[in-house]
N, C-alpha and C. Protein backbone atom coordinates (compact mmCIF):
# COMPACT_ATOMS: atom_id res chain seq x y z
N UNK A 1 111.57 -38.70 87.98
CA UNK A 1 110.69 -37.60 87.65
C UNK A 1 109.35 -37.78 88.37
N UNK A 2 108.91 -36.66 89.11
CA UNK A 2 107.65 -37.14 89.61
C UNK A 2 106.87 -36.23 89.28
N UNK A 3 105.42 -36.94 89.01
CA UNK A 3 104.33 -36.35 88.35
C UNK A 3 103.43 -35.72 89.43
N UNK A 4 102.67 -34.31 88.78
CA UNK A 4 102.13 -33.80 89.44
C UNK A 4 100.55 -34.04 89.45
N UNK A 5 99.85 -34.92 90.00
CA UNK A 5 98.75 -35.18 89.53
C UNK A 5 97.67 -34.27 90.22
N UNK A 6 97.89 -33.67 90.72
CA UNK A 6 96.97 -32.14 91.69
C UNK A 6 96.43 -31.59 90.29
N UNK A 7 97.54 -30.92 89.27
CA UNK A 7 97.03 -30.39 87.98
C UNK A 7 96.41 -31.01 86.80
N UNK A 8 95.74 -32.84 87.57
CA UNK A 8 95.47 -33.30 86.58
C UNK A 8 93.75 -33.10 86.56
N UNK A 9 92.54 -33.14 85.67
CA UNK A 9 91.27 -33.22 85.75
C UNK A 9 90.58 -34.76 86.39
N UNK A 10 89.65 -34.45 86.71
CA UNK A 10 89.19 -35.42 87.24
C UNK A 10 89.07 -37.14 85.85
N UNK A 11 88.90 -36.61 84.83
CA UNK A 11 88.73 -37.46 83.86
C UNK A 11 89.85 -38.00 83.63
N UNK A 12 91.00 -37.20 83.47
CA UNK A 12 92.36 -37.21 83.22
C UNK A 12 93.19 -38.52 84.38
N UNK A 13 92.85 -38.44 85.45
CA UNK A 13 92.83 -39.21 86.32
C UNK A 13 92.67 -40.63 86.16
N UNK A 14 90.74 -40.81 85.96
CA UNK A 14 90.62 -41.73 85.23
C UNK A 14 91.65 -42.26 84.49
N UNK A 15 91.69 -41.76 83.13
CA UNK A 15 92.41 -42.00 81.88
C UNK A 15 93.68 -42.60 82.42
N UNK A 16 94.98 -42.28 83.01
CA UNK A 16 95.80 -42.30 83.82
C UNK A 16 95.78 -43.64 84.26
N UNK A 17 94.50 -43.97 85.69
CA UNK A 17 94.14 -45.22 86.15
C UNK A 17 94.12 -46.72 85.58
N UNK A 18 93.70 -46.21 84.41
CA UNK A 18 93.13 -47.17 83.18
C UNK A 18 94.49 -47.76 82.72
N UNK A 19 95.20 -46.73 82.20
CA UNK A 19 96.38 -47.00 81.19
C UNK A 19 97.68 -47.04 82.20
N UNK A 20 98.23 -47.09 83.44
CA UNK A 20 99.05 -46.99 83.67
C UNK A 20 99.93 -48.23 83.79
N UNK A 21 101.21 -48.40 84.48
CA UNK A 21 101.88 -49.70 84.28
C UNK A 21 102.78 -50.13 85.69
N UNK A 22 101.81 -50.27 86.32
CA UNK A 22 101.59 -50.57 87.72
C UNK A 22 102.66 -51.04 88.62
N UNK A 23 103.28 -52.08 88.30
CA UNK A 23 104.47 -52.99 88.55
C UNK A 23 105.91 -51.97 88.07
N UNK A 24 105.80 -51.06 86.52
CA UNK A 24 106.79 -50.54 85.99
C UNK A 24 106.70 -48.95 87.59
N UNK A 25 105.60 -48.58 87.37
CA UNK A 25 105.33 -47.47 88.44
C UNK A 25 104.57 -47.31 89.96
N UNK A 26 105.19 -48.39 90.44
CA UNK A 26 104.37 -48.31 91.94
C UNK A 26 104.25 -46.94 92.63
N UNK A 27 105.36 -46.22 92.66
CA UNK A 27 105.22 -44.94 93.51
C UNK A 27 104.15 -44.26 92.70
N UNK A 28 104.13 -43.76 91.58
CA UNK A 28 103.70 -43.15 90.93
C UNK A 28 101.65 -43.92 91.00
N UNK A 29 101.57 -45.25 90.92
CA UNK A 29 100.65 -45.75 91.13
C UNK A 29 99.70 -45.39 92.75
N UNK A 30 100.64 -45.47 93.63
CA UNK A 30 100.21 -45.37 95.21
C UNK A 30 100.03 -43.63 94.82
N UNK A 31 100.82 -42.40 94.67
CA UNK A 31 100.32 -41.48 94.10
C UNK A 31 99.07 -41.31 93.46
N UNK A 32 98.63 -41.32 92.61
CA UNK A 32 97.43 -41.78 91.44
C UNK A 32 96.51 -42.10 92.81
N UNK A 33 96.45 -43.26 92.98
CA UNK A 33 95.42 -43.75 93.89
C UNK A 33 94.54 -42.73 95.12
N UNK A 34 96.32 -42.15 95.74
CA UNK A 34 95.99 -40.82 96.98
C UNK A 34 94.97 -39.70 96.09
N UNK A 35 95.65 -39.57 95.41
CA UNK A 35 94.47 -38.30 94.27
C UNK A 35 93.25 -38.42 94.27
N UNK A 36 92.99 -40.12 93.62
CA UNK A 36 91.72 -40.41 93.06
C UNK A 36 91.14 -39.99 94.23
N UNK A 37 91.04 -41.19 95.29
CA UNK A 37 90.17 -41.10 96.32
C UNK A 37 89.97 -39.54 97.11
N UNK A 38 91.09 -38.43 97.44
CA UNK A 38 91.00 -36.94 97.79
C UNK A 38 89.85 -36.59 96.75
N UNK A 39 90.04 -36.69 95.16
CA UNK A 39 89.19 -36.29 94.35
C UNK A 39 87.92 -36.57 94.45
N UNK A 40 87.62 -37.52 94.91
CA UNK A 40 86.07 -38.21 95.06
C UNK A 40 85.54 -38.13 95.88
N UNK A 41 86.52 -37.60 97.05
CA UNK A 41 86.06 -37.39 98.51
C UNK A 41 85.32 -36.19 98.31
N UNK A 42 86.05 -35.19 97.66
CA UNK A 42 86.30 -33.78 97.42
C UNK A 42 84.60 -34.23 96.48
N UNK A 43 84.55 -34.80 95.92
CA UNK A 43 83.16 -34.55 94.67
C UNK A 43 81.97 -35.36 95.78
N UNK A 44 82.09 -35.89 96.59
CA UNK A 44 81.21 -36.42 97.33
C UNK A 44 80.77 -35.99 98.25
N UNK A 45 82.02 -34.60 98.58
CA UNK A 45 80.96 -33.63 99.71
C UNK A 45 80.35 -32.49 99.40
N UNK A 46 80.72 -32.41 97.86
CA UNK A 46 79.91 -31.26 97.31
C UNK A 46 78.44 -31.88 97.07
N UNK A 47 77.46 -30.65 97.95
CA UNK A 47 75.82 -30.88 97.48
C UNK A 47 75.78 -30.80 96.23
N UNK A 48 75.10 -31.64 95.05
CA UNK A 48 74.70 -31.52 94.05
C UNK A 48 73.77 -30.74 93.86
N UNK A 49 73.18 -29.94 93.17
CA UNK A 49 72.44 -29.29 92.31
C UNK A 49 71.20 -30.45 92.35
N UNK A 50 70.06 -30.00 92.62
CA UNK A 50 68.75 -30.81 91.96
C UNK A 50 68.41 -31.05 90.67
N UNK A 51 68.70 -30.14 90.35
CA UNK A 51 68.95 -30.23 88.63
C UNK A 51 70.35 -30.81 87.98
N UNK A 52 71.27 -30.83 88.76
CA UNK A 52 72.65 -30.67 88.48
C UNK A 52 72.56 -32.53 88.02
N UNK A 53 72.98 -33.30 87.06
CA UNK A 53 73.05 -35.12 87.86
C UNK A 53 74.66 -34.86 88.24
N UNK A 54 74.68 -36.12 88.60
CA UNK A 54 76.47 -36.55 89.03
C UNK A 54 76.69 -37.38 87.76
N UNK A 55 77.67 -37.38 87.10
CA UNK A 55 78.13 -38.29 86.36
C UNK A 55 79.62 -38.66 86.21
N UNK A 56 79.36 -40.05 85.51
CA UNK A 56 81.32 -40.44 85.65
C UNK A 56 81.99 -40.06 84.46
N UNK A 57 82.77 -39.66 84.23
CA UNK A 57 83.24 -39.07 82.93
C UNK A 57 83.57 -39.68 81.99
N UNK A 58 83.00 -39.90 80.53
CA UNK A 58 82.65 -41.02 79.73
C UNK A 58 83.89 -41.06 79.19
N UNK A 59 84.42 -42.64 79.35
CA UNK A 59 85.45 -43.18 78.76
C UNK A 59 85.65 -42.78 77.14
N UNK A 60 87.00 -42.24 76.64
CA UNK A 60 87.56 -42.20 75.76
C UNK A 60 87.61 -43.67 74.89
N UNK A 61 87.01 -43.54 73.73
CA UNK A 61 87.19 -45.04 72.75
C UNK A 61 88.09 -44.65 72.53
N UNK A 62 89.50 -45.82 72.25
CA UNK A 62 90.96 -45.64 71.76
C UNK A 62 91.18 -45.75 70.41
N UNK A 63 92.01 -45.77 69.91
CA UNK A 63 91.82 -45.94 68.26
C UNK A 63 91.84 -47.46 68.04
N UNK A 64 92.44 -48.47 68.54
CA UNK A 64 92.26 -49.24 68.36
C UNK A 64 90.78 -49.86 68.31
N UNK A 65 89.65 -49.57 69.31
CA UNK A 65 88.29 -50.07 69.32
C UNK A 65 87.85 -49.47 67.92
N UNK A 66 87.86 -48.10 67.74
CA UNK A 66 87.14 -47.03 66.68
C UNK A 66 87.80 -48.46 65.40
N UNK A 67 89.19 -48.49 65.07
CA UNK A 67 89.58 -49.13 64.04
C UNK A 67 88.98 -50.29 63.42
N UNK A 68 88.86 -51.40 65.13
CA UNK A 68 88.02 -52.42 64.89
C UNK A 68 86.49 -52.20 64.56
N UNK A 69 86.03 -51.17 65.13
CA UNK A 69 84.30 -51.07 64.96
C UNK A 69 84.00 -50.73 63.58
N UNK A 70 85.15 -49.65 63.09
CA UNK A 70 84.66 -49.40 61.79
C UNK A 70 85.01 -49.88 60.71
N UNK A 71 86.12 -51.03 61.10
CA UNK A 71 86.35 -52.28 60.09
C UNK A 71 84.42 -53.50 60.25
N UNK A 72 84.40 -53.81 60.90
CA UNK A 72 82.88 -54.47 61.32
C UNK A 72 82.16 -54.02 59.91
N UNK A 73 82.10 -52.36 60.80
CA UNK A 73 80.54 -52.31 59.76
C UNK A 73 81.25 -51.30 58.16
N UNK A 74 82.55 -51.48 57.70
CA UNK A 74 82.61 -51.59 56.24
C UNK A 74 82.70 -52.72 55.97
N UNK A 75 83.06 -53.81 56.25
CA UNK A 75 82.83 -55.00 56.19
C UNK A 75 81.41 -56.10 55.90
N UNK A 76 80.45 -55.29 56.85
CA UNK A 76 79.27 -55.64 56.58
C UNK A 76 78.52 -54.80 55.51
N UNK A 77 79.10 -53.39 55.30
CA UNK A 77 78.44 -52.50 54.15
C UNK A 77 78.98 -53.49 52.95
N UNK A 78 80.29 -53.77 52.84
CA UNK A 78 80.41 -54.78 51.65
C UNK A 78 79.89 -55.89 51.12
N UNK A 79 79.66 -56.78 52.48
CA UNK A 79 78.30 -57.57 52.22
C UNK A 79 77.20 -57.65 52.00
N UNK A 80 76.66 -56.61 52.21
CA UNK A 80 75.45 -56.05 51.68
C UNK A 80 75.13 -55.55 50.33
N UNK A 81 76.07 -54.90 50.09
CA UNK A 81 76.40 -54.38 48.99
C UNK A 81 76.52 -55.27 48.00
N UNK A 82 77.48 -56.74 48.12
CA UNK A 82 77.70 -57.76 47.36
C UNK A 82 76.66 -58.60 46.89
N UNK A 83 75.35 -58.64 48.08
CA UNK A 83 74.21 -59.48 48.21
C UNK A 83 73.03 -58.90 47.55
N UNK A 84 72.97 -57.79 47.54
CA UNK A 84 72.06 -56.26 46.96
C UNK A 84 71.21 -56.21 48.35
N UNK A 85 71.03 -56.93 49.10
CA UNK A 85 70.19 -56.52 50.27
C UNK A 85 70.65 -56.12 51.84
N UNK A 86 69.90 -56.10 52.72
CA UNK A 86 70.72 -55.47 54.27
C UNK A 86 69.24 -56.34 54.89
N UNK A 87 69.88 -57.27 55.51
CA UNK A 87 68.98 -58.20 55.99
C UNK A 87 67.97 -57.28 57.17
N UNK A 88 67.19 -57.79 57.79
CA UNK A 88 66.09 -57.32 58.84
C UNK A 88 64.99 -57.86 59.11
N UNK A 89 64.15 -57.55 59.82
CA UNK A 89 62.57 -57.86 60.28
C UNK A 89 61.78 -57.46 58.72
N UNK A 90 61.25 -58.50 58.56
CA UNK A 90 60.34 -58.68 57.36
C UNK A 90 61.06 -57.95 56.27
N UNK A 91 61.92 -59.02 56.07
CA UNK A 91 62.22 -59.29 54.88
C UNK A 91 63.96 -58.17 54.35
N UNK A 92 63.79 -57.06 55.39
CA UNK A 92 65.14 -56.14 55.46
C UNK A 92 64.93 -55.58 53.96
N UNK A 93 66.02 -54.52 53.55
CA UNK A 93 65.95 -53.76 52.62
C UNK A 93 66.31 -54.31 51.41
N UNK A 94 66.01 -54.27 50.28
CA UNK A 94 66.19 -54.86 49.17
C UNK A 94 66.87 -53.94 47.66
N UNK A 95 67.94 -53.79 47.31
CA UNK A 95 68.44 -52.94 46.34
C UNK A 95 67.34 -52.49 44.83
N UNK A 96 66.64 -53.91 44.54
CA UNK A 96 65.72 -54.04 43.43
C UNK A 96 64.11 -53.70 44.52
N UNK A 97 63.53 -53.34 45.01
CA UNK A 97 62.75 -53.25 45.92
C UNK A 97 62.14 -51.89 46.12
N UNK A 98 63.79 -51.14 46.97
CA UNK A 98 63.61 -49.98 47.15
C UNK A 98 65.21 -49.31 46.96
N UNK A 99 65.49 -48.99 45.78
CA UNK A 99 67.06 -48.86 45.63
C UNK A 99 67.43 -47.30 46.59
N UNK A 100 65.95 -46.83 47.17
CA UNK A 100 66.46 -45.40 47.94
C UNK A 100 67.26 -45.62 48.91
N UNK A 101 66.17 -46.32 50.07
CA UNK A 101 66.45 -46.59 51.27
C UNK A 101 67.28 -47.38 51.33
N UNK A 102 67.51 -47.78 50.44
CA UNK A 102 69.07 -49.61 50.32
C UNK A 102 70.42 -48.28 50.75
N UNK A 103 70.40 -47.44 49.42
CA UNK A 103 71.64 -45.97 49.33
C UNK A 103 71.80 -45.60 50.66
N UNK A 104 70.81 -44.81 51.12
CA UNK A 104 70.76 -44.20 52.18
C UNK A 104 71.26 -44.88 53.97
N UNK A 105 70.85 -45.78 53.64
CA UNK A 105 71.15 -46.75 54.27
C UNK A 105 72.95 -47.09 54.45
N UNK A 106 72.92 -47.29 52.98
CA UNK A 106 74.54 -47.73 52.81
C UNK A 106 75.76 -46.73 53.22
N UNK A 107 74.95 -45.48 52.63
CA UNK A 107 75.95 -44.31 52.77
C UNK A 107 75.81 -44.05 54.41
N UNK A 108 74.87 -44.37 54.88
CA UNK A 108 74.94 -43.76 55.98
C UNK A 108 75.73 -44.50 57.59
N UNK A 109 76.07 -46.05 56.81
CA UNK A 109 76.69 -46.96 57.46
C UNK A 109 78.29 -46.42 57.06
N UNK A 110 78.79 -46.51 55.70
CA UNK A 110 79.70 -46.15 55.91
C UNK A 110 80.06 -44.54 55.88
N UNK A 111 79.27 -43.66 56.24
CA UNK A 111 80.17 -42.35 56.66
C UNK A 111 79.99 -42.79 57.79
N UNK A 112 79.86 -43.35 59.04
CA UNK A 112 80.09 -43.43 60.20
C UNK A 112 80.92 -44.31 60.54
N UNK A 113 81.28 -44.90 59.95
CA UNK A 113 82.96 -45.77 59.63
C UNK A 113 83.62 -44.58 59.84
N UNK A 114 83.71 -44.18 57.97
CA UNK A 114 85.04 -43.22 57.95
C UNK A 114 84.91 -41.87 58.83
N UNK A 115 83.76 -41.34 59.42
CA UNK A 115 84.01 -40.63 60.74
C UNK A 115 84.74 -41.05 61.87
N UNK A 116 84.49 -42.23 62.09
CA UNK A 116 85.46 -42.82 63.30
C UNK A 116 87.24 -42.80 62.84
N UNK A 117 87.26 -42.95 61.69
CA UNK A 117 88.41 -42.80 61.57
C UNK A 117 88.98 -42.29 61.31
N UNK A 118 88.28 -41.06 60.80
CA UNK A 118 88.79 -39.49 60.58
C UNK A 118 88.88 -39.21 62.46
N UNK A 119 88.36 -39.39 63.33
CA UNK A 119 88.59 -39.45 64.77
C UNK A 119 89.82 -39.54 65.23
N UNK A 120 90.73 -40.67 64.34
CA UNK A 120 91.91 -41.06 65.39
C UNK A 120 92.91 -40.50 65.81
N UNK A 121 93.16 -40.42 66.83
CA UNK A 121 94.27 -39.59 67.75
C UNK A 121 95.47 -40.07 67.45
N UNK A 122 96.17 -38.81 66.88
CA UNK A 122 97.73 -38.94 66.29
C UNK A 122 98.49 -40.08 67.48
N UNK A 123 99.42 -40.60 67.81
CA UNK A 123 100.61 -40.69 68.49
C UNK A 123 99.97 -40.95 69.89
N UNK A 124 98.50 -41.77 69.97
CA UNK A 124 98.26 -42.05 71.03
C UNK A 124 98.75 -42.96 71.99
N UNK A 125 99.52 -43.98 71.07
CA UNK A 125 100.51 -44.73 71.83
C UNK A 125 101.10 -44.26 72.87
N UNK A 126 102.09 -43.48 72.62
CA UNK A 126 103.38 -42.32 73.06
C UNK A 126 102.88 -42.20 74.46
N UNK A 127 101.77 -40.99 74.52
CA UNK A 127 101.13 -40.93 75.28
C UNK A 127 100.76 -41.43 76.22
N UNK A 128 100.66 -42.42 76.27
CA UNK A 128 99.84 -43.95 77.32
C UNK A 128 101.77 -44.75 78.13
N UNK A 129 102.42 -44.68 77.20
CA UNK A 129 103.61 -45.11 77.77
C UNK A 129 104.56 -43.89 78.85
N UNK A 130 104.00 -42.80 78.40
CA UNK A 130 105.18 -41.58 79.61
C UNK A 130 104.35 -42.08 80.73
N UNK A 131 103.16 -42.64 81.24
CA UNK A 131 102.27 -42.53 82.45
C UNK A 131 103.13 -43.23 83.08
């Protein structure tokens, strides 16, 4: 089966580059490669905009990183939580102190946990193995 990578985006590409299985897909790899470089050629002779910047197209976190990052910091919300304080520069937040900013604080560590993991991409595995 051969892939059409003309209809792929420039990011998509990327993504592709990153995850593919090199040794399992050489043709398909030497493919990929012809793209990239046409693609970059192709973005390197377009004049930019003065206003316009150039940028590289920001890597996708996988679920696995999101999983680990937002194990970290519920992990550390629990410790904190266990200790009554959230350590810092002079002296860090204190539950008996200032029980606002301790909350606010807390809640606001872990909804950005469980945002990351309300994030995760179904069946992203799957995905990464057809390349």
């Amino acid at each position: 089966m051969k892939v059409d990578y003309c209809s792929y985006t420039l990011e998509e590409l990327y993504d592709v580059h990153e995850n593919i299985d090199k040794d399992a897909y050489p043709e398909r790899y030497q493919e990929l490669l012809k793209e990239l470089a046409s693609r970059e050629k192709e973005e390197a002779a377009k004049e930019p905009d003065e206003t316009e910047e150039i940028k590289k197209p920001k890597r996708k976190r996988t679920n696995k990183e999101k999983i680990i990052t937002s194990s970290f910091i519920l992990i550390a919300a629990a410790a904190c939580l266990y200790f009554g304080e959230i350590p810092g520069k002079h002296g860090g937040l204190s539950i008996d102190d200032d029980p606002i900013a301790f909350w606010i604080t807390m809640l606001f560590c872990v909804g950005l946990a469980v945002n990351q993991l309300l994030t995760l991409e179904p069946n992203a595995e799957s995905s990464v193995k057809d390349t």
